[in-house]
ModelCIF file with pLDDT and N, C-alpha, C, O atoms, coordinates in Angstrom:
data_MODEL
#
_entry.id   MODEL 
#
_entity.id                         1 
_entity.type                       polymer 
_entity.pdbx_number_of_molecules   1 
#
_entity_poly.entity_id                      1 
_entity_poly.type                           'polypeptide(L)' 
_entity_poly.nstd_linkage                   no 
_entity_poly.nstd_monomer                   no 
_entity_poly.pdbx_seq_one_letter_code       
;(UNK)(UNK)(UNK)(UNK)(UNK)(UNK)(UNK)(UNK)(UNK)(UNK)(UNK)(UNK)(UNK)(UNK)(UNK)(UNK)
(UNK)(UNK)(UNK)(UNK)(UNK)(UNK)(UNK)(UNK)(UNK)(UNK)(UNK)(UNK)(UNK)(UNK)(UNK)(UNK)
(UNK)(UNK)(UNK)(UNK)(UNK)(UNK)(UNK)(UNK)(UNK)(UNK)(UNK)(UNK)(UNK)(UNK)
;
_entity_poly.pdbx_seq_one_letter_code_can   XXXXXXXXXXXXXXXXXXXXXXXXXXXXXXXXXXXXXXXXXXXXXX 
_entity_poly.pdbx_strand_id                 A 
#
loop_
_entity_poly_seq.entity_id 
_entity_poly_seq.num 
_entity_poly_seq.mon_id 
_entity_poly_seq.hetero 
1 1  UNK n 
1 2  UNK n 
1 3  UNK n 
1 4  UNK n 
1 5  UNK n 
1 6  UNK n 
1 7  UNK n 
1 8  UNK n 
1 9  UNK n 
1 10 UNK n 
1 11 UNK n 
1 12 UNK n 
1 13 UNK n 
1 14 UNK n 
1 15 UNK n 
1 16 UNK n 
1 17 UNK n 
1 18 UNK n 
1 19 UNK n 
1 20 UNK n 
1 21 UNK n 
1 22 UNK n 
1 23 UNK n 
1 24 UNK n 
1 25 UNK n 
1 26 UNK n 
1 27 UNK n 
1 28 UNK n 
1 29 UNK n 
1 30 UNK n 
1 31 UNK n 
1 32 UNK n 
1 33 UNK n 
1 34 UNK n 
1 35 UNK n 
1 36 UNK n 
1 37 UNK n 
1 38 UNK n 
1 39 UNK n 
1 40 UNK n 
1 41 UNK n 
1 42 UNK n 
1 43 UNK n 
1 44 UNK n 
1 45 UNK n 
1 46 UNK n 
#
_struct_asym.id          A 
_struct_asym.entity_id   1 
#
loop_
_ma_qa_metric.id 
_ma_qa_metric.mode 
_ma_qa_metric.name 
_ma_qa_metric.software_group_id 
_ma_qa_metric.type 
1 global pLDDT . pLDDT 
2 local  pLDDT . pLDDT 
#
_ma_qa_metric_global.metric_id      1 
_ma_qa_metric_global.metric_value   95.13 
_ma_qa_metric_global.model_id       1 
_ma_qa_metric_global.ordinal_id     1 
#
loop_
_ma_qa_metric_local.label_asym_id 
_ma_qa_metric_local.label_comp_id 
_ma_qa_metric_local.label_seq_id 
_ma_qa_metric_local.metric_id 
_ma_qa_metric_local.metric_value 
_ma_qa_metric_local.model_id 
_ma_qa_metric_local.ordinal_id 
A UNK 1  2 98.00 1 1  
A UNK 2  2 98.00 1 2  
A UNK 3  2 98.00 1 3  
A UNK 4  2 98.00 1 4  
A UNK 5  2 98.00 1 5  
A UNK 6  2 98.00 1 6  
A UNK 7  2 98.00 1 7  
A UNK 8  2 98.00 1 8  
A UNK 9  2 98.00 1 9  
A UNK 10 2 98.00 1 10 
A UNK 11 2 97.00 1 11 
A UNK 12 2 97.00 1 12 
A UNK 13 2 97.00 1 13 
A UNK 14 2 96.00 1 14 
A UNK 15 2 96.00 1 15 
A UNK 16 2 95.00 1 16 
A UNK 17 2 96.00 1 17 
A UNK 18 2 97.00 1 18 
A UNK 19 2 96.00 1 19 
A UNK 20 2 97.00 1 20 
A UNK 21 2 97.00 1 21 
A UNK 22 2 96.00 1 22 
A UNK 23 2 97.00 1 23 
A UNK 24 2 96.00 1 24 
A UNK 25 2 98.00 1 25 
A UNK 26 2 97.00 1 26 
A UNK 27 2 97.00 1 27 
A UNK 28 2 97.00 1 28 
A UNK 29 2 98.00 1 29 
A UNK 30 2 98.00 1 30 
A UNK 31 2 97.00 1 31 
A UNK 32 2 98.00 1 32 
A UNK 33 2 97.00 1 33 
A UNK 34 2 97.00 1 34 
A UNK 35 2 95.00 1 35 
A UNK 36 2 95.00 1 36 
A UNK 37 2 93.00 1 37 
A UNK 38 2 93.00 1 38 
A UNK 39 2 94.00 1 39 
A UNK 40 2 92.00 1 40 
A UNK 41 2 90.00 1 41 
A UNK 42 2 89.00 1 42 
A UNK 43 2 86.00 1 43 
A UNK 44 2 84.00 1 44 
A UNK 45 2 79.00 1 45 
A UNK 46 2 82.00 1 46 
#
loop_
_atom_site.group_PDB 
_atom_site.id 
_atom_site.type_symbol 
_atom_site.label_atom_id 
_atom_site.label_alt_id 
_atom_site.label_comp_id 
_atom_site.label_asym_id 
_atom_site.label_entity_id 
_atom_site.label_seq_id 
_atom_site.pdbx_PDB_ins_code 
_atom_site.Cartn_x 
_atom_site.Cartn_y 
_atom_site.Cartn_z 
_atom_site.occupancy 
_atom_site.B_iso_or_equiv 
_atom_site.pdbx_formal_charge 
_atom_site.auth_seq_id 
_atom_site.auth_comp_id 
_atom_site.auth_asym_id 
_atom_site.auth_atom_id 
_atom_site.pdbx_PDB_model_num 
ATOM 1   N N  . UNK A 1 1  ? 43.129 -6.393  -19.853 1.00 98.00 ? 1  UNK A N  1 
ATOM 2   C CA . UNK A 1 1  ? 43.061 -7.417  -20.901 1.00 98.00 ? 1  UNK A CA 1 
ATOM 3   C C  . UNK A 1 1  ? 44.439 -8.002  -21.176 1.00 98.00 ? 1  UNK A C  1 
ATOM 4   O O  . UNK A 1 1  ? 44.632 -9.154  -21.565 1.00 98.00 ? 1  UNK A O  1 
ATOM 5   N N  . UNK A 1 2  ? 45.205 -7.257  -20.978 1.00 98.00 ? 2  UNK A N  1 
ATOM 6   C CA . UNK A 1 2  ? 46.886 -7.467  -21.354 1.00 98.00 ? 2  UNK A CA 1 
ATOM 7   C C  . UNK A 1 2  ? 47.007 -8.556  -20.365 1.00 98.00 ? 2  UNK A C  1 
ATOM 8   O O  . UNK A 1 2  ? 47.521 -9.506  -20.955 1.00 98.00 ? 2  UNK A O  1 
ATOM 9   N N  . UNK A 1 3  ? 46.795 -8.827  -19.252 1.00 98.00 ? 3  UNK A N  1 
ATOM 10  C CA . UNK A 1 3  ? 47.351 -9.236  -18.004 1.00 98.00 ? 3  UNK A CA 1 
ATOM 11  C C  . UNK A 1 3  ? 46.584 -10.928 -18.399 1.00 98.00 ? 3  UNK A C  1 
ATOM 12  O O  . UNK A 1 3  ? 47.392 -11.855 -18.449 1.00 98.00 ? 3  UNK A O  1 
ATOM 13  N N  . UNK A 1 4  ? 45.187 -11.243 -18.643 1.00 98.00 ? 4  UNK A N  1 
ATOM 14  C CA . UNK A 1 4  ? 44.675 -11.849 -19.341 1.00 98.00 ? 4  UNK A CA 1 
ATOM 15  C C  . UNK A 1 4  ? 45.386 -12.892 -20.289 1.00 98.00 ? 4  UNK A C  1 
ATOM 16  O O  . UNK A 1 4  ? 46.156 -12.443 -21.139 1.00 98.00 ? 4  UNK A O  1 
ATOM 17  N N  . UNK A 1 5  ? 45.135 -14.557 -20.182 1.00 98.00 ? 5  UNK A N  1 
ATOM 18  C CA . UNK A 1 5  ? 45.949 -15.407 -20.379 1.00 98.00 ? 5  UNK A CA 1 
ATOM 19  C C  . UNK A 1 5  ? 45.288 -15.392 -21.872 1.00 98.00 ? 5  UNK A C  1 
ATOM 20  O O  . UNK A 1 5  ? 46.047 -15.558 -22.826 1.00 98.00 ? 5  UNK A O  1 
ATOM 21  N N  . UNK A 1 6  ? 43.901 -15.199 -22.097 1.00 98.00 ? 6  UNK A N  1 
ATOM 22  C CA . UNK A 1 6  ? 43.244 -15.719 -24.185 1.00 98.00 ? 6  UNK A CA 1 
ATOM 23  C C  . UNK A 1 6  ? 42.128 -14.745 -23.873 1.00 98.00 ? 6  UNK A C  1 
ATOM 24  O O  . UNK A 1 6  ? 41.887 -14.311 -22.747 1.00 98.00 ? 6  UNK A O  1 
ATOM 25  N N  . UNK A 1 7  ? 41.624 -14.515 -24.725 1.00 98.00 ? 7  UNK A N  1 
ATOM 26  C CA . UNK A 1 7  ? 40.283 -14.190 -24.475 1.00 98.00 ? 7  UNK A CA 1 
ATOM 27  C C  . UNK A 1 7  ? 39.182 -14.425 -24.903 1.00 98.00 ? 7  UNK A C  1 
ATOM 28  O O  . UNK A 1 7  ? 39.171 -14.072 -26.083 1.00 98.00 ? 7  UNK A O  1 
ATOM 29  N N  . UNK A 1 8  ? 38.064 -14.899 -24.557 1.00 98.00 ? 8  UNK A N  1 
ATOM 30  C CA . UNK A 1 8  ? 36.458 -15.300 -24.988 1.00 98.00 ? 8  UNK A CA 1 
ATOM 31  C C  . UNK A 1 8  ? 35.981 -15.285 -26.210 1.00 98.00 ? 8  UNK A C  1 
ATOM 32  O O  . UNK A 1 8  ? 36.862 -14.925 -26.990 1.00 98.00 ? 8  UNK A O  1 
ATOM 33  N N  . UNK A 1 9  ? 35.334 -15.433 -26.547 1.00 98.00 ? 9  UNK A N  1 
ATOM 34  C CA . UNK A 1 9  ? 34.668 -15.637 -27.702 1.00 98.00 ? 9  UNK A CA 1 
ATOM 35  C C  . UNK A 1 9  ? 33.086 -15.351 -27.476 1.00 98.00 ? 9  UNK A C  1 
ATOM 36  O O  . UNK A 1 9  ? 32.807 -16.032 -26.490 1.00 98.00 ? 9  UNK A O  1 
ATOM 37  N N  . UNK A 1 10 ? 31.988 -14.719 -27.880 1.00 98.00 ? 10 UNK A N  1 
ATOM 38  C CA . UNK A 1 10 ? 30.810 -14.580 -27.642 1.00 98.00 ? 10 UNK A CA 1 
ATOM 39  C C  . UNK A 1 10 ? 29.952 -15.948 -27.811 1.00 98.00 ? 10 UNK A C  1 
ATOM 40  O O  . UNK A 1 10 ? 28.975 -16.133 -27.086 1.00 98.00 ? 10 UNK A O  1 
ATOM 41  N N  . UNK A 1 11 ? 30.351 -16.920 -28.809 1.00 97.00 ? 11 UNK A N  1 
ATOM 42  C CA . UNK A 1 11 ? 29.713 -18.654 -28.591 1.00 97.00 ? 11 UNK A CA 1 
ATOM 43  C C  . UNK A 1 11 ? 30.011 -18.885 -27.548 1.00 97.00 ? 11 UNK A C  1 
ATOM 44  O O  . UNK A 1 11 ? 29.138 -19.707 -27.268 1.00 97.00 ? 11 UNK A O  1 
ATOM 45  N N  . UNK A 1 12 ? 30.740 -18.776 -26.497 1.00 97.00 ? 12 UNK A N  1 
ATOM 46  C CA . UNK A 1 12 ? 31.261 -19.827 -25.331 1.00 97.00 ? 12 UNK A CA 1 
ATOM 47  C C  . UNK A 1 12 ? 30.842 -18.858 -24.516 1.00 97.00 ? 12 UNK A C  1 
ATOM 48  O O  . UNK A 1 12 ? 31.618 -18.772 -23.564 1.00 97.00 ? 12 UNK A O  1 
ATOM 49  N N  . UNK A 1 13 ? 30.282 -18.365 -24.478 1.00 97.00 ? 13 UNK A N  1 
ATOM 50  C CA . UNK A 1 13 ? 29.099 -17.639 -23.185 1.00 97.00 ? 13 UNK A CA 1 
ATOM 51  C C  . UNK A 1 13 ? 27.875 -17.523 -23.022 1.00 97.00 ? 13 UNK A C  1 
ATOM 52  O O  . UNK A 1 13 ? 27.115 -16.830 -23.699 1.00 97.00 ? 13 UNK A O  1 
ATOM 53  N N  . UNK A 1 14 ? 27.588 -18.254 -22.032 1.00 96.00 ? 14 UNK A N  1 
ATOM 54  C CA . UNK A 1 14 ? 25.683 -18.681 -22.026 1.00 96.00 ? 14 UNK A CA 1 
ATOM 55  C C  . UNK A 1 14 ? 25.550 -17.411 -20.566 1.00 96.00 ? 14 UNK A C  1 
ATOM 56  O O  . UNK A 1 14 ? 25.986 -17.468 -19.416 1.00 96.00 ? 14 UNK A O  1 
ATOM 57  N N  . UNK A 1 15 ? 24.935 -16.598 -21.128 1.00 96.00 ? 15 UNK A N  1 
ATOM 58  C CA . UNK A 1 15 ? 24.648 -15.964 -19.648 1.00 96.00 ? 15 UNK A CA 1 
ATOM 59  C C  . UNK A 1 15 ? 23.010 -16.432 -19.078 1.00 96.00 ? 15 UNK A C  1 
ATOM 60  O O  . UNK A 1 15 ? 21.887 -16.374 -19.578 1.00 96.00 ? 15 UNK A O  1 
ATOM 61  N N  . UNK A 1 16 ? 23.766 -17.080 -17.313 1.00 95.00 ? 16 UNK A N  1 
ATOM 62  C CA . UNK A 1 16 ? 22.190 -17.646 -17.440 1.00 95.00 ? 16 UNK A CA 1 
ATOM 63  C C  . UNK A 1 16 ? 21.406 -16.833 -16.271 1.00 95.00 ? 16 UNK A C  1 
ATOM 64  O O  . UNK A 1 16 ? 22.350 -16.522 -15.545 1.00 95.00 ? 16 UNK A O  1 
ATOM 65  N N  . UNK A 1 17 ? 20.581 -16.461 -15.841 1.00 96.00 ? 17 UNK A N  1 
ATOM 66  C CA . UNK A 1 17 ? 19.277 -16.243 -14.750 1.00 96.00 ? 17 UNK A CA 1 
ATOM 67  C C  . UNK A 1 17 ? 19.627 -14.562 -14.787 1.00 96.00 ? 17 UNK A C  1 
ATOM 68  O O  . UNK A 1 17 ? 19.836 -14.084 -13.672 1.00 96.00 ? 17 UNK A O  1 
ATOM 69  N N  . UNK A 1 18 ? 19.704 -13.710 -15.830 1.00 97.00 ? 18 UNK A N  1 
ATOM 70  C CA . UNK A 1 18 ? 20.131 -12.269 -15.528 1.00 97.00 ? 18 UNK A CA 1 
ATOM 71  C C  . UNK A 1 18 ? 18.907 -12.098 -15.734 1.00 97.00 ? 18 UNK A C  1 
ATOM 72  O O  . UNK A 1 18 ? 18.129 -12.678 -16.491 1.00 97.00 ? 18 UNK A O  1 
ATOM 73  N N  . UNK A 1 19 ? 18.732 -11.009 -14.797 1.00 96.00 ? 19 UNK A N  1 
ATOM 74  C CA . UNK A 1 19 ? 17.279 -10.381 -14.683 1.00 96.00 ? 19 UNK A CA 1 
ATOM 75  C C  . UNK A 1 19 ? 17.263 -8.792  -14.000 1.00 96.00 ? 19 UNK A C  1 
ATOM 76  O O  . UNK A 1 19 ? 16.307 -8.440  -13.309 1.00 96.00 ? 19 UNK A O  1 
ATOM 77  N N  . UNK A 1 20 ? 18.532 -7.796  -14.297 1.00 97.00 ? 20 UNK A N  1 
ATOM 78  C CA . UNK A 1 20 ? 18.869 -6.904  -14.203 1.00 97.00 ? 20 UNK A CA 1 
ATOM 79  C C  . UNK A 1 20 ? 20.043 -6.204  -14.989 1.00 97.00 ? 20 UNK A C  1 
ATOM 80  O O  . UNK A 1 20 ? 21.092 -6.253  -14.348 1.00 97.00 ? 20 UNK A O  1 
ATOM 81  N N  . UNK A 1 21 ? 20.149 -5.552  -16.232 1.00 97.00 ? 21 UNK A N  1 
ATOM 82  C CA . UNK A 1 21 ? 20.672 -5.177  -16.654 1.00 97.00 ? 21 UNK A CA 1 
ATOM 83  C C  . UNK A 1 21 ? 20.444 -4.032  -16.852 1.00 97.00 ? 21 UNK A C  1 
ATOM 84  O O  . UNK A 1 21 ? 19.334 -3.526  -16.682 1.00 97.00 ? 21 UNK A O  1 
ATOM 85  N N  . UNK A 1 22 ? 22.084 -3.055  -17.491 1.00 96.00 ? 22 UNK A N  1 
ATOM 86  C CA . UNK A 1 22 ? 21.942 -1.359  -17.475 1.00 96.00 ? 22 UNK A CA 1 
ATOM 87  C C  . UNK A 1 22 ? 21.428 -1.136  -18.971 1.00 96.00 ? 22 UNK A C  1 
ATOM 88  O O  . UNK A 1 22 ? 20.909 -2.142  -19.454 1.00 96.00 ? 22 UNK A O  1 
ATOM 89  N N  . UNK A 1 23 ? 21.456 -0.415  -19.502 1.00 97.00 ? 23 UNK A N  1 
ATOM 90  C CA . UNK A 1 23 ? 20.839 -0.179  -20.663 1.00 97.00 ? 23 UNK A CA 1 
ATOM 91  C C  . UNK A 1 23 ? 22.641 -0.685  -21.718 1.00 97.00 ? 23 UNK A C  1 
ATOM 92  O O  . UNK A 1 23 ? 22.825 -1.658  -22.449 1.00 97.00 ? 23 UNK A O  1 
ATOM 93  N N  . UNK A 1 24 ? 23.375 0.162   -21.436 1.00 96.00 ? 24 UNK A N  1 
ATOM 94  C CA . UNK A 1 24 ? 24.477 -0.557  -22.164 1.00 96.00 ? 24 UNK A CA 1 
ATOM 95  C C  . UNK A 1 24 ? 24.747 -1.892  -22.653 1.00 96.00 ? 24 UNK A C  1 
ATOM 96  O O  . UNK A 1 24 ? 25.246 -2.246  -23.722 1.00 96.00 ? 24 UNK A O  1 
ATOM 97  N N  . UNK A 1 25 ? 24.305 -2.595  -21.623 1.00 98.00 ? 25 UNK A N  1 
ATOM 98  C CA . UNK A 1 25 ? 24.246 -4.072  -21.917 1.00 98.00 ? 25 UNK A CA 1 
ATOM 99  C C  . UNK A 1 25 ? 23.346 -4.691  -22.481 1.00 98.00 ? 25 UNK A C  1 
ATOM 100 O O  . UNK A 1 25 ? 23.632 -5.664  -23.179 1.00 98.00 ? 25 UNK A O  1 
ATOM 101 N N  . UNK A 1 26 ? 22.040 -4.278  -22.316 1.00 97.00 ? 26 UNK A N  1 
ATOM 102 C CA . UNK A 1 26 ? 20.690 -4.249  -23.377 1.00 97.00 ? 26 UNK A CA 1 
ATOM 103 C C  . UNK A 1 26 ? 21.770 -4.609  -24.214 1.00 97.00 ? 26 UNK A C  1 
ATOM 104 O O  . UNK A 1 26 ? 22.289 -5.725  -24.257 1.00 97.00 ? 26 UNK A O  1 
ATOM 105 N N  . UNK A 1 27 ? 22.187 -3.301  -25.088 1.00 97.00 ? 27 UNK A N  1 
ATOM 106 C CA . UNK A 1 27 ? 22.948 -2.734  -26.748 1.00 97.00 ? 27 UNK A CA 1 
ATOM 107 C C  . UNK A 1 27 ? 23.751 -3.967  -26.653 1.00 97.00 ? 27 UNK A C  1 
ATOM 108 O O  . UNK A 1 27 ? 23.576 -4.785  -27.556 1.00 97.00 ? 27 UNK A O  1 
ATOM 109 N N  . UNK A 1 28 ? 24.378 -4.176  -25.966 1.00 97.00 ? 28 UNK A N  1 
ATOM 110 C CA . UNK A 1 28 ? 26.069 -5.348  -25.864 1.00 97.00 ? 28 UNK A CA 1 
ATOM 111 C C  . UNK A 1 28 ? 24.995 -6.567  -26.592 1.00 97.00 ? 28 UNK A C  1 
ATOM 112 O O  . UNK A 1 28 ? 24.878 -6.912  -27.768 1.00 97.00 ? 28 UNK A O  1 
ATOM 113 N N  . UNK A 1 29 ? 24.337 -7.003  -25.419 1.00 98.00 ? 29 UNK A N  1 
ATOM 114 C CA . UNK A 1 29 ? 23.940 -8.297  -26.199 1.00 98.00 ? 29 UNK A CA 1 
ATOM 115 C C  . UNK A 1 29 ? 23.027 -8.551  -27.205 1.00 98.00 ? 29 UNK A C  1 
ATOM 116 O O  . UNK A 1 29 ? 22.991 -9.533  -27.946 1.00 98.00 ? 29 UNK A O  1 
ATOM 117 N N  . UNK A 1 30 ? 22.316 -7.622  -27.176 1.00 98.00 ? 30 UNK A N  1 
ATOM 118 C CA . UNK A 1 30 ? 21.850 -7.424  -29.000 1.00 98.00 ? 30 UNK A CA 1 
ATOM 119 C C  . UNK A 1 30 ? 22.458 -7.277  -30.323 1.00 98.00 ? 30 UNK A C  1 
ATOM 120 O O  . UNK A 1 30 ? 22.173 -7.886  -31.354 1.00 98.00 ? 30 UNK A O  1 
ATOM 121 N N  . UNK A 1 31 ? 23.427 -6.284  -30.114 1.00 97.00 ? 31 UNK A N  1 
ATOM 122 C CA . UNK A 1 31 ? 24.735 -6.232  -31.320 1.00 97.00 ? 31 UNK A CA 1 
ATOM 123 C C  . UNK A 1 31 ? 25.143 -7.984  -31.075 1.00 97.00 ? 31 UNK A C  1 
ATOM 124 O O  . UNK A 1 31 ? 24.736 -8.788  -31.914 1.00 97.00 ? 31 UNK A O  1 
ATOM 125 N N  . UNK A 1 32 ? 25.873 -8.415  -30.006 1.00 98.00 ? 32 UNK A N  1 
ATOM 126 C CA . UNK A 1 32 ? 26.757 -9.472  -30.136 1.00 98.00 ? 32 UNK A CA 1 
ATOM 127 C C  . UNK A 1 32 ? 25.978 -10.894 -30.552 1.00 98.00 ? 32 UNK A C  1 
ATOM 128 O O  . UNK A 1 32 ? 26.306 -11.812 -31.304 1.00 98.00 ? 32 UNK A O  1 
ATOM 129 N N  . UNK A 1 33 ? 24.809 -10.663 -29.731 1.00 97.00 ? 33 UNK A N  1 
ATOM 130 C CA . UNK A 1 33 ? 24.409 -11.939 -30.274 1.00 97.00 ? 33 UNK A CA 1 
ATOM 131 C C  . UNK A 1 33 ? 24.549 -13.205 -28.909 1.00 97.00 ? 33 UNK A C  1 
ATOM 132 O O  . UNK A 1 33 ? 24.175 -14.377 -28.968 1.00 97.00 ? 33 UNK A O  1 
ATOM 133 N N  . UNK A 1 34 ? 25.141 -12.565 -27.859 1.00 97.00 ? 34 UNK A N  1 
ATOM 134 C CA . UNK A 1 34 ? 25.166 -13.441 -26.793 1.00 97.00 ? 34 UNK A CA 1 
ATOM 135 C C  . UNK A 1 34 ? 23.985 -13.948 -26.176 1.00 97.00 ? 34 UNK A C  1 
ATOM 136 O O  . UNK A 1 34 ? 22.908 -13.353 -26.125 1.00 97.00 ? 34 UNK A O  1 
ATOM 137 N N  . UNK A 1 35 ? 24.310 -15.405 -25.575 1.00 95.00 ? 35 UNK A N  1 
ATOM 138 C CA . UNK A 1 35 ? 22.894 -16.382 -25.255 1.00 95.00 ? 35 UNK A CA 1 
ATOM 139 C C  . UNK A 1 35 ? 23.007 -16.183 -24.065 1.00 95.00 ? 35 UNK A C  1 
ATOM 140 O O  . UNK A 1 35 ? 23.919 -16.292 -23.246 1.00 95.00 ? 35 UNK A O  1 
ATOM 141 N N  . UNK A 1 36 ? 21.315 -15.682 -24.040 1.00 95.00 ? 36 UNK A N  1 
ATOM 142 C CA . UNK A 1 36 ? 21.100 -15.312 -22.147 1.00 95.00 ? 36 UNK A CA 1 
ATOM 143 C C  . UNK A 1 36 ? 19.399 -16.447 -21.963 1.00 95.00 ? 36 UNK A C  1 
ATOM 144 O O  . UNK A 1 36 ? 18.326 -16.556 -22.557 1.00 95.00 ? 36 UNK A O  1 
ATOM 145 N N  . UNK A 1 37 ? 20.010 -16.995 -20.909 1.00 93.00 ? 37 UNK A N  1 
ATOM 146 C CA . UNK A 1 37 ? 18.676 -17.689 -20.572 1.00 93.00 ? 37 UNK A CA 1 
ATOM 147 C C  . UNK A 1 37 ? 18.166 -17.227 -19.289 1.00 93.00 ? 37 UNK A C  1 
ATOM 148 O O  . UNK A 1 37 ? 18.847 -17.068 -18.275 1.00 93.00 ? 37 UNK A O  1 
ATOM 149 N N  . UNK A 1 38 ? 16.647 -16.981 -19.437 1.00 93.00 ? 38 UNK A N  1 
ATOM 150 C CA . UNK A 1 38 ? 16.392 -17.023 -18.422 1.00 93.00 ? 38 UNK A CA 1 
ATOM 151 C C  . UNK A 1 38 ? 15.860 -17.615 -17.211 1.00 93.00 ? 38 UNK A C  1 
ATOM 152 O O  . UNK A 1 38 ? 15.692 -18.831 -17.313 1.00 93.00 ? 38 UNK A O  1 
ATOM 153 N N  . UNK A 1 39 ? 15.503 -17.039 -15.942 1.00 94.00 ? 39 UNK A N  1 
ATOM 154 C CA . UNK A 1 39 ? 15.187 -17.541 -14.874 1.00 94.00 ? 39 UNK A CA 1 
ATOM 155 C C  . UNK A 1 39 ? 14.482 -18.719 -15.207 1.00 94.00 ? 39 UNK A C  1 
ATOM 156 O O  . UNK A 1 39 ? 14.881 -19.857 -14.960 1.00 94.00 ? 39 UNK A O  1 
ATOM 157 N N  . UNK A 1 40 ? 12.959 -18.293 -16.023 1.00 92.00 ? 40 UNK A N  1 
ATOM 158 C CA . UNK A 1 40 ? 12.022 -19.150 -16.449 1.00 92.00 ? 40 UNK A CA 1 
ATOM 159 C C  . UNK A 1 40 ? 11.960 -20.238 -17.388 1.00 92.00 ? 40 UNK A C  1 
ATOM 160 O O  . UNK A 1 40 ? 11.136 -21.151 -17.439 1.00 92.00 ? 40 UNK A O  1 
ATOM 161 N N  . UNK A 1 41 ? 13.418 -19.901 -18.470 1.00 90.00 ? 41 UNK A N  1 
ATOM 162 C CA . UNK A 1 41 ? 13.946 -20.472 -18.890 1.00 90.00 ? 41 UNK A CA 1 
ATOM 163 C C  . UNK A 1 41 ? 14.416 -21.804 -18.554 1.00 90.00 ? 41 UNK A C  1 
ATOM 164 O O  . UNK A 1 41 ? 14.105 -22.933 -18.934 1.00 90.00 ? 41 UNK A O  1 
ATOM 165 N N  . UNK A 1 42 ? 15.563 -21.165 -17.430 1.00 89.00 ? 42 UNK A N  1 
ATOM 166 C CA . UNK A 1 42 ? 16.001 -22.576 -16.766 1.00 89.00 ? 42 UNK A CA 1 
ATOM 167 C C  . UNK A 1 42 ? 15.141 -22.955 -15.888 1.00 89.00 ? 42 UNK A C  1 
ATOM 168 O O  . UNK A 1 42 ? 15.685 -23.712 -15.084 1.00 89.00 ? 42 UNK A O  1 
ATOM 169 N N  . UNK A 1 43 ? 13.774 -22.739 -15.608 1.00 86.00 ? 43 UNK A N  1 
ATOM 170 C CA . UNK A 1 43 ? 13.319 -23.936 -14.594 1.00 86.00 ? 43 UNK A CA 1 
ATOM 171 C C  . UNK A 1 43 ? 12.296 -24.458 -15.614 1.00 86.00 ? 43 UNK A C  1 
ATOM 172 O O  . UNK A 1 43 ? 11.813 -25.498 -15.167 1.00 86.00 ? 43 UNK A O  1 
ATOM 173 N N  . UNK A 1 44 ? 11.623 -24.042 -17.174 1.00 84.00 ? 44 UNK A N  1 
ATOM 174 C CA . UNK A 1 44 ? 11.137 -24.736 -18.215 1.00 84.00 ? 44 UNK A CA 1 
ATOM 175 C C  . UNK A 1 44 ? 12.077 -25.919 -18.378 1.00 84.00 ? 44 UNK A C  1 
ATOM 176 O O  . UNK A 1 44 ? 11.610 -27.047 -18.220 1.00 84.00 ? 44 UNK A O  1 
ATOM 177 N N  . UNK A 1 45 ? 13.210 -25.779 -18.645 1.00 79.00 ? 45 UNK A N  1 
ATOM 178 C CA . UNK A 1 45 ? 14.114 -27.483 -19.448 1.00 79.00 ? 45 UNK A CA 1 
ATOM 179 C C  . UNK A 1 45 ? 15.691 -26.731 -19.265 1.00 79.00 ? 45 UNK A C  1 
ATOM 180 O O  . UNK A 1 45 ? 16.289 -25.741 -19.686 1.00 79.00 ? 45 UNK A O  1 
ATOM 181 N N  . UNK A 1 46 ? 15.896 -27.775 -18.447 1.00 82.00 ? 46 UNK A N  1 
ATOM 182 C CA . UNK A 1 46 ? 17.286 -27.447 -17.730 1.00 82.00 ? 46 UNK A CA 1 
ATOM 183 C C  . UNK A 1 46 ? 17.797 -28.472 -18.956 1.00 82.00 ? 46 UNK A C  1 
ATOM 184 O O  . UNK A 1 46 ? 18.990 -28.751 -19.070 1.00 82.00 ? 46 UNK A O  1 
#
C-alpha cells in the first residue's frame, strides 16, 4: 500500500461480471457496500 500512488474509495468501484467469490469477500462486500453487477445484469441494460 505504501508503494501505492492514492488509494480507492469503495464509490469508484463497480465490480462487474463476478460470478466466483471466497466467502471472505461475500463479508467484504456486504460490510462495504461495494457495487457488483452482474453477468445478467450487464446483458439486461448495459
Amino acid at each position: 500500500i505504501a508503494q501505492c500512488f492514492s488509494c480507492l474509495t469503495v464509490p469508484q468501484v463497480i465490480l462487474a461480471g463476478v460470478r466466483e467469490l471466497d466467502l471472505p469477500e461475500e463479508h467484504f462486500i456486504k460490510e462495504s457496500g461495494l457495487q457488483v453487477i452482474t453477468v445478467d445484469q450487464l446483458r439486461e441494460s448495459r
